[in-house]
Protein backbone atom coordinates (compact mmCIF):
# COMPACT_ATOMS: atom_id res chain seq x y z
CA UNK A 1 12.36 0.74 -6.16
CA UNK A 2 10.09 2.79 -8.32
CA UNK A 3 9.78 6.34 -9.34
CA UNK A 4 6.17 7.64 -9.52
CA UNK A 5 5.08 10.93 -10.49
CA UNK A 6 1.51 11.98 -8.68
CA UNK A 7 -1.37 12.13 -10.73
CA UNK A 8 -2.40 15.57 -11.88
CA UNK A 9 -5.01 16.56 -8.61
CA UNK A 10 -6.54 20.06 -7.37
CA UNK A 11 -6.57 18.24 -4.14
CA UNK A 12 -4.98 21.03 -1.60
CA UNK A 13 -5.41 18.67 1.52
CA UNK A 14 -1.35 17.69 1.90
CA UNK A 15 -2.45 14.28 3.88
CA UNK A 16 -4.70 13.68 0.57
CA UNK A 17 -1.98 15.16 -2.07
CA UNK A 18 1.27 15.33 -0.82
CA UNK A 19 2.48 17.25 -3.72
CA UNK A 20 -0.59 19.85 -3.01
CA UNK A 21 1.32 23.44 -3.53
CA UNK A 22 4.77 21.92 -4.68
CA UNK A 23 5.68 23.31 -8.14
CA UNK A 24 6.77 20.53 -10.31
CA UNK A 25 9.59 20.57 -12.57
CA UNK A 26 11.81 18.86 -15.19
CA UNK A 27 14.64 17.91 -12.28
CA UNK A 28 11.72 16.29 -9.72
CA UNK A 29 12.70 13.43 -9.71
CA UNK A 30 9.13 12.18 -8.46
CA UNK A 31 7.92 10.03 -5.33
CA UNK A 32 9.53 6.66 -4.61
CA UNK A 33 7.52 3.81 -4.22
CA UNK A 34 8.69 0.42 -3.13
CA UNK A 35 6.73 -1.97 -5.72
CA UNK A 36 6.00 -5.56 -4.03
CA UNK A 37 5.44 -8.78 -6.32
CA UNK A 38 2.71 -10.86 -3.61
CA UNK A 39 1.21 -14.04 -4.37
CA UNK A 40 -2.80 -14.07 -3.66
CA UNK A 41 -3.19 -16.60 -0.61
CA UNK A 42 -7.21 -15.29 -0.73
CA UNK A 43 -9.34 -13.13 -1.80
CA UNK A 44 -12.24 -11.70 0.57
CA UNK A 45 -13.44 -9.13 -2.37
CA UNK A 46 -12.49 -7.61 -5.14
CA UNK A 47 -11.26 -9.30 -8.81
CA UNK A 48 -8.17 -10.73 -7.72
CA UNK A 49 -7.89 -14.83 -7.72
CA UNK A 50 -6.24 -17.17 -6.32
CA UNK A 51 -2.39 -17.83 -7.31
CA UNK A 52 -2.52 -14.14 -8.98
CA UNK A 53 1.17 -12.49 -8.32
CA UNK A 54 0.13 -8.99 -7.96
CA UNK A 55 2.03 -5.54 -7.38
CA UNK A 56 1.57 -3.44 -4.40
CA UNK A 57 3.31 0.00 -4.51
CA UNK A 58 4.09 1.47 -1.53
CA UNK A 59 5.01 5.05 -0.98
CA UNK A 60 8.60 5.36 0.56
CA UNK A 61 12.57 3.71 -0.27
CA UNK A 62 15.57 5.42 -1.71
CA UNK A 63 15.81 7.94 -4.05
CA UNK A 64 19.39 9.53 -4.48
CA UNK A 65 20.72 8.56 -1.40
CA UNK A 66 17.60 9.63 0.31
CA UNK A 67 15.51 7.58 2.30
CA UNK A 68 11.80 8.38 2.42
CA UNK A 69 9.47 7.27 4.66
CA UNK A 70 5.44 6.97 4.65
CA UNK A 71 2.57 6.16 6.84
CA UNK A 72 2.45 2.98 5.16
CA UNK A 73 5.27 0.53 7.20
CA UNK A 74 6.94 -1.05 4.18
CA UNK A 75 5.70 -5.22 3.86
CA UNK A 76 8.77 -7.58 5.00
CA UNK A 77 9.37 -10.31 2.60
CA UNK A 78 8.02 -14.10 3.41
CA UNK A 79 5.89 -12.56 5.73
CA UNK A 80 1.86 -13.38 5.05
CA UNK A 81 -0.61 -10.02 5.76
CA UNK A 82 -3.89 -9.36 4.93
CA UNK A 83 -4.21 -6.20 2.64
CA UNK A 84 -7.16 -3.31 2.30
CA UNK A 85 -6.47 -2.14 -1.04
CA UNK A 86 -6.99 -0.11 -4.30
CA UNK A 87 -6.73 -0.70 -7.52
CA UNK A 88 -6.36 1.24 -11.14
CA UNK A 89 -5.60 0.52 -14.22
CA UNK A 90 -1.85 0.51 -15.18
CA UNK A 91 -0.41 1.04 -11.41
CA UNK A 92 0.84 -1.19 -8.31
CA UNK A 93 -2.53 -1.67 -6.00
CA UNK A 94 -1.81 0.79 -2.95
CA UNK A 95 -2.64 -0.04 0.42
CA UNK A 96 -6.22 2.04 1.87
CA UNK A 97 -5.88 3.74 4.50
CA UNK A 98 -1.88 3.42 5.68
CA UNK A 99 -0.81 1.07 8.02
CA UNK A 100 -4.96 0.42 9.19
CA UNK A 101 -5.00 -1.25 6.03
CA UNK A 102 -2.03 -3.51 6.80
CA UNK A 103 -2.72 -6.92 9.01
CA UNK A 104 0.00 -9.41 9.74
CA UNK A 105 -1.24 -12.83 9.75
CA UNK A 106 -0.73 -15.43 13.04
CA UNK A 107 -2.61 -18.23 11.44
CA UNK A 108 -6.17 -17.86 11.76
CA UNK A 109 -5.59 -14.13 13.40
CA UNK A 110 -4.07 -11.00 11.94
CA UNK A 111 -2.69 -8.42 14.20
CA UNK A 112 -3.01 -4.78 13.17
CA UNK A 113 0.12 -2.70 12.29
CA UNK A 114 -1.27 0.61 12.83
CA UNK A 115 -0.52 1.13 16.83
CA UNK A 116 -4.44 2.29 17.42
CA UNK A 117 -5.60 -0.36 15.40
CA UNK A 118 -7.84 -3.36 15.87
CA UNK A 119 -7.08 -7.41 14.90
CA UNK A 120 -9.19 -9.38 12.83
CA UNK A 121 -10.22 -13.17 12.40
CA UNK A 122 -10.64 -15.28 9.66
CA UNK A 123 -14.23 -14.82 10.30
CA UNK A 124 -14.13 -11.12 10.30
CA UNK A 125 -12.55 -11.35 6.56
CA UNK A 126 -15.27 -13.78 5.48
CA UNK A 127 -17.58 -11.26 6.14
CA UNK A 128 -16.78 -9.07 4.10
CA UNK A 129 -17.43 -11.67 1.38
């Protein structure tokens, strides 16, 4: 697990910010995010290639005996999903969107995690190419 500290945001909206009107100080001991080493299987946009290990930081683990949780169901291990996600410079990628950004793949299928979700296909995904 990883500790991250928000970035500095006038955002008010807690759902957007969920540090908007908590008072930060020297003891917070931050957000935990569980950071994910993934192998790139395929790339439907965005800079990443083929082979690439990449991190994906997800918002949630234990910090201090605490578990916390997010909107974002944590990724299980040997498992193969497709991923929605965002990117910046010196940070894990983050997953768009919570779990409707999450897909578990069946082979040529991937099943949505969110509960209100919809699947996709592999030709859905090549679309967006």
């Amino acid at each position: 697990y990883d500790v991250s500290r928000p970035l500095d945001s006038d955002e008010t909206d807690p759902v957007r910010n969920p540090q908007a009107g908590v008072e930060s100080s020297a003891e917070d001991p931050g957000i935990p995010i569980t950071v994910y080493a993934a192998r790139v299987d395929a790339v439907h946009r965005g800079a990443a290639t083929v082979g690439d290990v990449i991190e994906i930081g997800i918002i949630g683990g234990v910090l201090g005996g605490i578990r916390y949780e997010s909107n974002v169901t944590q990724l299980v291990p040997g498992r193969s999903y497709a991923l929605f996600l965002a990117t910046t410079a010196a940070r894990p990628a983050s997953v768009v969107g919570g779990d409707r950004g999450v897909f578990l793949a069946s082979g040529r299928e991937y099943a949505a995690i969110a509960a209100d979700g919809l699947g996709l296909t592999a030709t859905d995904l090549a679309a967006l190419s």
